[in-house]
C-alpha atoms as a PDB file:
ATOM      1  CA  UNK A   1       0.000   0.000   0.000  1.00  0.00           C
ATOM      2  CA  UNK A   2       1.143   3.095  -1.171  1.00  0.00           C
ATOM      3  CA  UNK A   3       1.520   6.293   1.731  1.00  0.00           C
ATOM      4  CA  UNK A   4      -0.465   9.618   1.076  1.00  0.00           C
ATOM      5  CA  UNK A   5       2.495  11.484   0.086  1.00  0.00           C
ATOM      6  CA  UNK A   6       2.985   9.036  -2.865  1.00  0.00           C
ATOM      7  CA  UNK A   7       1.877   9.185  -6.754  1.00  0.00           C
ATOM      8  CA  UNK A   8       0.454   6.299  -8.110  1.00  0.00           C
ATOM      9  CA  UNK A   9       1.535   5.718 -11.505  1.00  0.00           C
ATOM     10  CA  UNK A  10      -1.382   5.558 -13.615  1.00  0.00           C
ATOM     11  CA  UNK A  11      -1.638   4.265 -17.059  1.00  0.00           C
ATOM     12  CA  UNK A  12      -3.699   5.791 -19.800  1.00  0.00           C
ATOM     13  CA  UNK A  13      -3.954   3.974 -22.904  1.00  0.00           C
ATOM     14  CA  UNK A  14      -4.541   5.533 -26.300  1.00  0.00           C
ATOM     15  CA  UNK A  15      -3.487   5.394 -30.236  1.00  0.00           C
ATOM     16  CA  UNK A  16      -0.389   5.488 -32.309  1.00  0.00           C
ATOM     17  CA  UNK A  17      -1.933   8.199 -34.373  1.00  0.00           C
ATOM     18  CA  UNK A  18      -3.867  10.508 -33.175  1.00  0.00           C
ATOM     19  CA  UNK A  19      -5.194  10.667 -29.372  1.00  0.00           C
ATOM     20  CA  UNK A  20      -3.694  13.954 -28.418  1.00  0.00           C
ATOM     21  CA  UNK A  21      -6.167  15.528 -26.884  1.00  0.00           C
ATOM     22  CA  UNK A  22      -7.920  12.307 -25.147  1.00  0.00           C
ATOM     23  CA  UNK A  23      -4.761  12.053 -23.354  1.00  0.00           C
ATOM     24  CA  UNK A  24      -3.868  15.623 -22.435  1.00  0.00           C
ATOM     25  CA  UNK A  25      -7.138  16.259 -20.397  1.00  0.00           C
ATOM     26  CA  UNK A  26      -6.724  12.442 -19.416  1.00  0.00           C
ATOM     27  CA  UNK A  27      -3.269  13.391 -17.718  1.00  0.00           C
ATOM     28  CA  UNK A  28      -4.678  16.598 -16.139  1.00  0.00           C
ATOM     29  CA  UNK A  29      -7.870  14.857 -14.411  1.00  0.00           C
ATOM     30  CA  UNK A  30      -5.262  12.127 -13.171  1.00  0.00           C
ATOM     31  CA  UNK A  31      -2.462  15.082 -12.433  1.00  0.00           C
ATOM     32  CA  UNK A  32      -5.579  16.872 -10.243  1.00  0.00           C
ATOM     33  CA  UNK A  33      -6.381  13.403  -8.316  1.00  0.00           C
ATOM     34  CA  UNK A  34      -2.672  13.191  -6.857  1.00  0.00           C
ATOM     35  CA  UNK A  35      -1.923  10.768  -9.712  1.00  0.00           C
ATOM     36  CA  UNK A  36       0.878  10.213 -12.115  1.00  0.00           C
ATOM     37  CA  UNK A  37       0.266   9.846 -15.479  1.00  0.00           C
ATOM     38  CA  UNK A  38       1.924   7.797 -18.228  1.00  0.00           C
ATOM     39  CA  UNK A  39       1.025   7.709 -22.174  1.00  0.00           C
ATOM     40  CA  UNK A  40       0.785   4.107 -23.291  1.00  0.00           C
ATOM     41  CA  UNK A  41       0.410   3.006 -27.128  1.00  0.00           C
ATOM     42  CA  UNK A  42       0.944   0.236 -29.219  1.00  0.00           C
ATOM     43  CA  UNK A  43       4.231   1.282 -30.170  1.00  0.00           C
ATOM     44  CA  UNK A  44       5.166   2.452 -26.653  1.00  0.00           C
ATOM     45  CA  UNK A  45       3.548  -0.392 -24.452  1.00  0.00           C
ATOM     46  CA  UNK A  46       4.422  -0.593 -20.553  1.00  0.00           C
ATOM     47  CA  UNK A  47       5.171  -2.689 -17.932  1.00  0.00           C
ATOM     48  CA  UNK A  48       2.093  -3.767 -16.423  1.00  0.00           C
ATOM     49  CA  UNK A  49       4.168  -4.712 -12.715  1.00  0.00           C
ATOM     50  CA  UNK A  50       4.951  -0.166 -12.800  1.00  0.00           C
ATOM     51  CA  UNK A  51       1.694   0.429 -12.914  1.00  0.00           C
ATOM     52  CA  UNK A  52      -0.392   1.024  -9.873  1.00  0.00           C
ATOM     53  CA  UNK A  53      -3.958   1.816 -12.173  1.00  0.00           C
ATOM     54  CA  UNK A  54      -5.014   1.262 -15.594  1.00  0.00           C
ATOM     55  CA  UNK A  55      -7.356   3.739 -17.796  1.00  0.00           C
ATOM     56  CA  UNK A  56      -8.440   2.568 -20.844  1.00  0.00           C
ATOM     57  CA  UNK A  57      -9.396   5.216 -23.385  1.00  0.00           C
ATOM     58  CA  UNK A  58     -11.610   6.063 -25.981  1.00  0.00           C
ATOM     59  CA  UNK A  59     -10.784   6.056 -30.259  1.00  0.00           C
ATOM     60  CA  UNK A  60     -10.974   2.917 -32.879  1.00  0.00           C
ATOM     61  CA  UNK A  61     -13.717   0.188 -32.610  1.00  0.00           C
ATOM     62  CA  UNK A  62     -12.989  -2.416 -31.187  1.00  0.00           C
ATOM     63  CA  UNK A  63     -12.535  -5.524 -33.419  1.00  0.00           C
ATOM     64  CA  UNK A  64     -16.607  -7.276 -34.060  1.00  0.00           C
ATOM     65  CA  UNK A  65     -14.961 -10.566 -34.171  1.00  0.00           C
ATOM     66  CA  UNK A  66     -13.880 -10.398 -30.700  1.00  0.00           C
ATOM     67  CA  UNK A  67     -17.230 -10.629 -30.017  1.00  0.00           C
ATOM     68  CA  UNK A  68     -18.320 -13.461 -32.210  1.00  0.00           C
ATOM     69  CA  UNK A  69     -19.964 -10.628 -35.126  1.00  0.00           C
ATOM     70  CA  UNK A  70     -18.800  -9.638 -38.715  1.00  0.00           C
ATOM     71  CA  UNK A  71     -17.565  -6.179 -39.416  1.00  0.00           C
ATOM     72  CA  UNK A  72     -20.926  -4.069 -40.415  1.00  0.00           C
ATOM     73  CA  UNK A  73     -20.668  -1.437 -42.871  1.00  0.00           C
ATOM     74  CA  UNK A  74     -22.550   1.167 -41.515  1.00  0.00           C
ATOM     75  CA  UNK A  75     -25.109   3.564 -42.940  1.00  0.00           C
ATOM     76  CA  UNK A  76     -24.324   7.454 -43.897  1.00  0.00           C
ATOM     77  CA  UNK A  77     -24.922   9.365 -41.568  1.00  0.00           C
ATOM     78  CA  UNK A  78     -33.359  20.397 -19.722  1.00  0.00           C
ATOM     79  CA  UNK A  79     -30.104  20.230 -18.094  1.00  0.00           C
ATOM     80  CA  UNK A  80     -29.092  19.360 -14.765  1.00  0.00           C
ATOM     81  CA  UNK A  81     -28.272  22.145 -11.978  1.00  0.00           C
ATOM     82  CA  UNK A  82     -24.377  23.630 -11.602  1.00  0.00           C
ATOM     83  CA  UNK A  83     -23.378  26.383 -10.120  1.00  0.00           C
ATOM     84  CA  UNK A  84     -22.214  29.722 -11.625  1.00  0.00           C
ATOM     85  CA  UNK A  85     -18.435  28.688 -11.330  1.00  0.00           C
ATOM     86  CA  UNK A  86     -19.204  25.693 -13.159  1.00  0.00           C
ATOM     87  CA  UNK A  87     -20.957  27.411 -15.656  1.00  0.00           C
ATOM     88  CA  UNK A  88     -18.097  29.871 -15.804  1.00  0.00           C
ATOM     89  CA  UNK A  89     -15.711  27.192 -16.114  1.00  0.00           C
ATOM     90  CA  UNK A  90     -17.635  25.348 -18.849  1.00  0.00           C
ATOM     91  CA  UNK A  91     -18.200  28.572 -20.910  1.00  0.00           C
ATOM     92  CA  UNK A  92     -14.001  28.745 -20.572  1.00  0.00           C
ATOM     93  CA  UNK A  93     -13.687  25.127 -21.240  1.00  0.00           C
ATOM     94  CA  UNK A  94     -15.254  24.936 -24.243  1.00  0.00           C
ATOM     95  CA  UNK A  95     -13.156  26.276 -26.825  1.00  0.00           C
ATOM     96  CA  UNK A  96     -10.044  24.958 -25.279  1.00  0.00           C
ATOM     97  CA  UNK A  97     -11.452  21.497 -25.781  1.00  0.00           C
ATOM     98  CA  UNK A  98     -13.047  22.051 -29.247  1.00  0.00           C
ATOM     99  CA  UNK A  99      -9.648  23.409 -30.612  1.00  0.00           C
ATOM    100  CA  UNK A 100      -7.098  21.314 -29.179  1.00  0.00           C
ATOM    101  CA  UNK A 101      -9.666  18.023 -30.306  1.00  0.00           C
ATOM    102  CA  UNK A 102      -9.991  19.415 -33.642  1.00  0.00           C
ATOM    103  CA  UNK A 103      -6.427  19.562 -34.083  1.00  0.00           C
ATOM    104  CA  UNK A 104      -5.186  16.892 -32.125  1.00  0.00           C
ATOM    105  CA  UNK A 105      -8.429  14.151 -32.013  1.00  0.00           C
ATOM    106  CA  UNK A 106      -8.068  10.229 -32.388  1.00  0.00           C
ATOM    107  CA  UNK A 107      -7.494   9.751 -36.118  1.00  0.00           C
ATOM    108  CA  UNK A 108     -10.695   7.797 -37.337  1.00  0.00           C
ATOM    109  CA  UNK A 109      -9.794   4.256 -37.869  1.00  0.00           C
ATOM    110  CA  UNK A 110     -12.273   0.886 -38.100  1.00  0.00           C
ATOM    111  CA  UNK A 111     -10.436  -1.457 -36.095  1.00  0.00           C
ATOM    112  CA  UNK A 112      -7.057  -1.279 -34.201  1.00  0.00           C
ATOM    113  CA  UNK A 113      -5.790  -4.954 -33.660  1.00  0.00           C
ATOM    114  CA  UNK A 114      -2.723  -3.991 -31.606  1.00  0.00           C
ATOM    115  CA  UNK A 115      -4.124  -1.726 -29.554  1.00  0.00           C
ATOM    116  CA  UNK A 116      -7.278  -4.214 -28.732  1.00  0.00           C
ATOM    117  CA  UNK A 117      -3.983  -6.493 -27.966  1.00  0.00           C
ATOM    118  CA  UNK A 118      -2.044  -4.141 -26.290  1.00  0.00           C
ATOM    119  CA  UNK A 119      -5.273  -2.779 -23.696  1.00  0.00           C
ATOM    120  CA  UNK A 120      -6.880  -6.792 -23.084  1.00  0.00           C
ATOM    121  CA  UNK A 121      -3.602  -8.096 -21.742  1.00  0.00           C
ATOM    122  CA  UNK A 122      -3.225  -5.049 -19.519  1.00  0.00           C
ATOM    123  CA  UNK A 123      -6.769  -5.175 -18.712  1.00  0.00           C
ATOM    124  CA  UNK A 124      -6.168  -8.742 -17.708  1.00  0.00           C
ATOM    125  CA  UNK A 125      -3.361  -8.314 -15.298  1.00  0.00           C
ATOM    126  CA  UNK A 126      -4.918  -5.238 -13.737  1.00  0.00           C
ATOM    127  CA  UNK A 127      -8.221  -7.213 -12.701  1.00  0.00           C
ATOM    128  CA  UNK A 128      -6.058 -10.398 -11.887  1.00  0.00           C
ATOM    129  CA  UNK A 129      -4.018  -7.991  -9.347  1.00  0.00           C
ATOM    130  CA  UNK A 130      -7.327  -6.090  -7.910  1.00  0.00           C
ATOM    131  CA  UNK A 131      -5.429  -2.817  -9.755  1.00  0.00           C
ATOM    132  CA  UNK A 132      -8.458   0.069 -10.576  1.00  0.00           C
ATOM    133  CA  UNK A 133      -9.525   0.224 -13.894  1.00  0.00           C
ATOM    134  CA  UNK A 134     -11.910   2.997 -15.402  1.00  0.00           C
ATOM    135  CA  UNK A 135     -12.992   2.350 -19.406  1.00  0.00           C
ATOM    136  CA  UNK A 136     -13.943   5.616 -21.475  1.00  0.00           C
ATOM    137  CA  UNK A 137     -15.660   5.477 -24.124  1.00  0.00           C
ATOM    138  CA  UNK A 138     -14.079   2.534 -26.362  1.00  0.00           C
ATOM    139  CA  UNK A 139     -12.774   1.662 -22.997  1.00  0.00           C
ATOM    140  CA  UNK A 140     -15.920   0.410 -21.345  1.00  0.00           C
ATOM    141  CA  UNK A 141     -17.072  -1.209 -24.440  1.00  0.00           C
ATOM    142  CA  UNK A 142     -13.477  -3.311 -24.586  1.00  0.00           C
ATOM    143  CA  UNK A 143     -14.067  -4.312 -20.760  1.00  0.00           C
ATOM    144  CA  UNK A 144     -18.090  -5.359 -21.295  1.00  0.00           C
ATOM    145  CA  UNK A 145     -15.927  -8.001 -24.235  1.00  0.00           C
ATOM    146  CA  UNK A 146     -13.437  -8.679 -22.396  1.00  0.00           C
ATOM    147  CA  UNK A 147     -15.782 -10.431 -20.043  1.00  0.00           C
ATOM    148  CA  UNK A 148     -17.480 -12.149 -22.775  1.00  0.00           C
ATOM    149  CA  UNK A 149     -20.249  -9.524 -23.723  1.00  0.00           C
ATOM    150  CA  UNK A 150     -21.031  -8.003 -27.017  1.00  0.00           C
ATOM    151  CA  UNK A 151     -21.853  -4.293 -28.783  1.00  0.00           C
ATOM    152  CA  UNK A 152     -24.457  -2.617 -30.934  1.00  0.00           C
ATOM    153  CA  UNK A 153     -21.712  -1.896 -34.009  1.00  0.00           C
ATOM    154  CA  UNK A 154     -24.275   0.707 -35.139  1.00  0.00           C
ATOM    155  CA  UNK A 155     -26.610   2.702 -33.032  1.00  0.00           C
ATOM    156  CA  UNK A 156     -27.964   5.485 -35.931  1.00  0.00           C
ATOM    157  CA  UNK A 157     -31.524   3.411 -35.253  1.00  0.00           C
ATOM    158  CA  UNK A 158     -32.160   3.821 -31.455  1.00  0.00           C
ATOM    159  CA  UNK A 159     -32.291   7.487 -32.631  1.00  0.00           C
ATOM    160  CA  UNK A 160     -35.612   8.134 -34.598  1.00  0.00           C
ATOM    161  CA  UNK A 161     -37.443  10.067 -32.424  1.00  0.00           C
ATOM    162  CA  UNK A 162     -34.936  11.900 -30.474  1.00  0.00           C
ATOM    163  CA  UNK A 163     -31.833  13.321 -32.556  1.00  0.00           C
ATOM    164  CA  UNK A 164     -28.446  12.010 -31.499  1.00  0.00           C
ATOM    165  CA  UNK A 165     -26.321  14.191 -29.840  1.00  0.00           C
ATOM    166  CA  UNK A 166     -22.480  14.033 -30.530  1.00  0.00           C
ATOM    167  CA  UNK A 167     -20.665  17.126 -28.683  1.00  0.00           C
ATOM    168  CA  UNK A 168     -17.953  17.403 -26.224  1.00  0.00           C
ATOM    169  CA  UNK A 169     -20.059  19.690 -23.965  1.00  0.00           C
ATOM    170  CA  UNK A 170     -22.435  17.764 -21.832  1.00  0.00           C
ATOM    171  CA  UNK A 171     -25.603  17.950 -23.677  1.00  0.00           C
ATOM    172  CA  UNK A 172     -26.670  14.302 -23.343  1.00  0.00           C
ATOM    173  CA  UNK A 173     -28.773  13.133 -19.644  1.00  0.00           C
ATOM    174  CA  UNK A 174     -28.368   9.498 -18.673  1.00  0.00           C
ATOM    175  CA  UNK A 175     -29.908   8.120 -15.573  1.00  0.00           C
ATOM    176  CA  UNK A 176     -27.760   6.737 -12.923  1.00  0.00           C
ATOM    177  CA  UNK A 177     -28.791   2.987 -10.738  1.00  0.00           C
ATOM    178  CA  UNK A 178     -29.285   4.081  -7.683  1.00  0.00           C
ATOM    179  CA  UNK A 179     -26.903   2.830  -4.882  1.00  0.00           C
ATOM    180  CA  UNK A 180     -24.298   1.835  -7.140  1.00  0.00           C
ATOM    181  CA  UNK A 181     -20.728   3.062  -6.833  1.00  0.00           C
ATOM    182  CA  UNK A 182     -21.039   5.791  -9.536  1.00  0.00           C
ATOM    183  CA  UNK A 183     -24.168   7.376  -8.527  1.00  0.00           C
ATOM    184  CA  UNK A 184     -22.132   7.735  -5.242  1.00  0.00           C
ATOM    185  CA  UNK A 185     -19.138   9.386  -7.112  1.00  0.00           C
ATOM    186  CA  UNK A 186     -20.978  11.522  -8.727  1.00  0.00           C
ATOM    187  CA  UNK A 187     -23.626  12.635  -5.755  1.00  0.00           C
ATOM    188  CA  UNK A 188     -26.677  12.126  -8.478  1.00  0.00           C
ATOM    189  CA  UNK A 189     -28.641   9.654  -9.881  1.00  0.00           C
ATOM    190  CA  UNK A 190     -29.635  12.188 -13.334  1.00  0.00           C
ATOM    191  CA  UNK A 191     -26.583  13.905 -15.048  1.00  0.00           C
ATOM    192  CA  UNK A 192     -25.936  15.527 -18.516  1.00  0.00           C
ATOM    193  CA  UNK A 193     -22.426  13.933 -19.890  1.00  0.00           C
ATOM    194  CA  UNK A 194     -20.685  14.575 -23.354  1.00  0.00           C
ATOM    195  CA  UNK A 195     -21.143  12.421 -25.984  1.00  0.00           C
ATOM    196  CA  UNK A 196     -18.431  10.985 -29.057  1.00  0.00           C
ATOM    197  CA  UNK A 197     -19.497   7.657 -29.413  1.00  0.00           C
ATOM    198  CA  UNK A 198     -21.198   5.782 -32.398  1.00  0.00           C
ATOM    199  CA  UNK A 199     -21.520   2.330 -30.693  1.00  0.00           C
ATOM    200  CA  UNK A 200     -23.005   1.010 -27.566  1.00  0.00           C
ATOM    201  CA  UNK A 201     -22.880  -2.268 -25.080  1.00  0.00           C
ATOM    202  CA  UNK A 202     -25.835  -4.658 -26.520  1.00  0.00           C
ATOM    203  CA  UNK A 203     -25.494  -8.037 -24.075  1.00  0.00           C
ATOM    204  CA  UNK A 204     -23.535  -7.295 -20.854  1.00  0.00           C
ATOM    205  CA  UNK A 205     -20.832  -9.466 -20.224  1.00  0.00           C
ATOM    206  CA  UNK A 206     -20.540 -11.697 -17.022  1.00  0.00           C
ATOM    207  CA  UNK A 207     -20.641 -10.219 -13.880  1.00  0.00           C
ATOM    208  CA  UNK A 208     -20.781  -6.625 -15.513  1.00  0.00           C
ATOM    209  CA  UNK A 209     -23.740  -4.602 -14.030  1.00  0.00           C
ATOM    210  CA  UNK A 210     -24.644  -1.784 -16.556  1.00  0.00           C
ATOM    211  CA  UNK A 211     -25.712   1.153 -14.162  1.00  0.00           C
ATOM    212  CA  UNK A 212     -26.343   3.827 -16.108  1.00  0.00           C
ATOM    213  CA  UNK A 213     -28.684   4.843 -19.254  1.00  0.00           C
ATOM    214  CA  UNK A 214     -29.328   7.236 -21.656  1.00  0.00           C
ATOM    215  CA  UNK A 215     -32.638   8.802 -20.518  1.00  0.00           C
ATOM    216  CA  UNK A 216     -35.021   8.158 -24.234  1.00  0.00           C
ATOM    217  CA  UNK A 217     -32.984   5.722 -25.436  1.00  0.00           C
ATOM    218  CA  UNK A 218     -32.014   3.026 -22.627  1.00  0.00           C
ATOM    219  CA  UNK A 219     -28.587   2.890 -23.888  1.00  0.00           C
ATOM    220  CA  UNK A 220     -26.095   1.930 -21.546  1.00  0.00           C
ATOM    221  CA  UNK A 221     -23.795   4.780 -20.613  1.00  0.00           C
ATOM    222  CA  UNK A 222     -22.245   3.238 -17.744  1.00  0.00           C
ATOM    223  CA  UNK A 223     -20.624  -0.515 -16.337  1.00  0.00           C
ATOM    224  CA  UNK A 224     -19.790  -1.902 -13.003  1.00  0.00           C
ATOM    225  CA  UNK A 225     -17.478  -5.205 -12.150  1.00  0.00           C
ATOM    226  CA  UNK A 226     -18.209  -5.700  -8.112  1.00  0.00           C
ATOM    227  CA  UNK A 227     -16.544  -8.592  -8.527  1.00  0.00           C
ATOM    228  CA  UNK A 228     -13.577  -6.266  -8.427  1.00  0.00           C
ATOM    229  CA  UNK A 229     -12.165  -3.238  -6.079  1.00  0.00           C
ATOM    230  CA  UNK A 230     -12.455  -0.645  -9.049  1.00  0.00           C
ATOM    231  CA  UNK A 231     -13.594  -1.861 -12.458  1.00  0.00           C
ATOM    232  CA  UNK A 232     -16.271   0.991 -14.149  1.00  0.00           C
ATOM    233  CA  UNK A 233     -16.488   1.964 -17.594  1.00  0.00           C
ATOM    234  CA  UNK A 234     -18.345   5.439 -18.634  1.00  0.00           C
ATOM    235  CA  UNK A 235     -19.486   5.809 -22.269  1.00  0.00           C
ATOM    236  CA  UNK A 236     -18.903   9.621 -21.871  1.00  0.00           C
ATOM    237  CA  UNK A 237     -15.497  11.252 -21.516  1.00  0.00           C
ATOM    238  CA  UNK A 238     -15.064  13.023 -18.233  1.00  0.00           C
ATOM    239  CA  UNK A 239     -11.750  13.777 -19.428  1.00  0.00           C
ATOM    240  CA  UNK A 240     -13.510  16.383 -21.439  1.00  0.00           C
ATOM    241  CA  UNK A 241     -15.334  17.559 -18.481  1.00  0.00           C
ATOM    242  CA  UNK A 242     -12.710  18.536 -16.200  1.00  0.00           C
ATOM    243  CA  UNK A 243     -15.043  21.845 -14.835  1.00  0.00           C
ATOM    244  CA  UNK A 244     -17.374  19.558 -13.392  1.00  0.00           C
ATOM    245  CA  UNK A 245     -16.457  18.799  -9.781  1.00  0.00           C
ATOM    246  CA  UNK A 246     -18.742  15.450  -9.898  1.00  0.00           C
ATOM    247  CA  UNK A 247     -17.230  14.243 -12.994  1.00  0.00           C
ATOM    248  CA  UNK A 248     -14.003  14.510 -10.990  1.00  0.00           C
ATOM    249  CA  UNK A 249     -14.722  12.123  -8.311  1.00  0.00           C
ATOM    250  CA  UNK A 250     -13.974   9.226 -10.859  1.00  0.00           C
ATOM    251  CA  UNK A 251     -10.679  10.363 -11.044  1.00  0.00           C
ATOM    252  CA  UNK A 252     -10.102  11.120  -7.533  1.00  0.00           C
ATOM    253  CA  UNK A 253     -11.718   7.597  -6.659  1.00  0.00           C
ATOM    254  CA  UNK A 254      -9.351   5.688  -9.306  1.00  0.00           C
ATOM    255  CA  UNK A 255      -6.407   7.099  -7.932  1.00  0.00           C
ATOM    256  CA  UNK A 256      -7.512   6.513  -3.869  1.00  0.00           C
ATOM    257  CA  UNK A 257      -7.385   2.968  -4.996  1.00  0.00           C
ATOM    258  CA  UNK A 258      -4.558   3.036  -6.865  1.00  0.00           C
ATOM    259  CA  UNK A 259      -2.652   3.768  -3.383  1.00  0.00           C
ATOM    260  CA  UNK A 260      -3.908   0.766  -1.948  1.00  0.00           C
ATOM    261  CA  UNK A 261      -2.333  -1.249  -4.510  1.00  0.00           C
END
């Protein structure tokens, strides 16, 4: 067990190409929990005995046939109460995060075979360890396969009578399970998050509890393992939401655990 005064080292996984952005805010929300960040890739892997926590972040699809589907070729294409420094901070935020993701987002890609290697064997030997893992976006979609569940490739249909949103400001409510871990991270059980993502969780995988869901939809926008100390997966990038206190508490919890390590 780590002391107070210590850093965990933290990894945060991410794409050859691309990714800038993901991990910058990544590294500042782990920087602002007392963590220590480090940049992992496919062509700069780490050791998985340095690290004290694992996050596994958003970009490619992952691979359908890890999952037991075919690659699908896929069609053409009120908010909850803050307070006035958040709003402030969001109204800062903002163009900071649109220009530095225009610039330096996760270059669009179908599949990424060495990074699905690369993030299930360090997925693996964080869970076998009891090391905290938090999945963003593509992150908690790899974790729901990983233990043996599958994804919606495509989710363009769930939207017909309610447009889809796609925006890094949090535009998007989801409804949390009560009781579980994350509504008590976040102090809610309703929240507006941001949303990037084009596919979803369809069949959970085993043990994973999905505990949060888009409010007209049902899609899942959150995962919990209780099978293990920290295992959660957010469809939504709190990364990107770094002016939100609440949104913080994931961080702040992955890294408490991390110490414990």
């Amino acid at each position: 067990m780590k002391s107070i005064e210590s850093k965990p080292l933290i990894g945060i996984t991410g794409p050859d190409h691309g990714g800038g952005a993901a991990w910058f805010f990544t590294a500042v929300s782990v920087i602002l929990a007392g963590g220590l960040p480090e940049r992992i890739t496919p062509s700069r892997p780490a050791d998985p005995e340095r690290l004290d926590g694992l996050i596994l972040g958003g970009g490619a699809d992952v691979e359908p046939k890890k999952y037991g589907q075919e690659l699908l070729e896929k069609a053409v294409l009120v908010k909850n109460r803050r307070t006035v420094f958040e709003w402030l901070l969001s109204i800062l935020f903002f163009p900071v995060y649109w220009i530095i993701r225009y610039f330096r987002h996760t270059k669009s890609a179908a599949i990424d075979l060495e990074r699905d290697a690369l993030e299930l064997t360090l997925l693996e030997d964080a869970l076998e360890k009891g090391k905290p893992v938090l999945g963003i976006c593509r992150g908690m979609q790899l974790m729901n396969v990983h233990f043996g569940g599958s994804l919606h490739q495509d989710i363009r249909g769930f939207y017909i009578e309610q447009p889809q949103v796609t925006s890094i400001f949090p535009k998007k409510r989801v409804v949390i399970q009560e009781n579980s871990r994350l509504e008590e991270l976040l102090q809610t059980n309703v929240c507006n998050v941001n949303a990037l993502h084009n596919q979803a969780i369809d069949k959970p995988g085993k043990g994973v509890e999905p505990v949060a869901h888009e409010l007209y939809t049902d899609i899942v926008q959150a995962i919990e393992h209780p099978g293990y100390p920290f295992a959660i997966g957010v469809q939504w990038h709190p990364e990107y939401l770094i002016q939100i206190s609440r949104q913080r508490n994931i961080f702040r919890e992955l890294v408490r655990c991390a110490r414990k390590v």
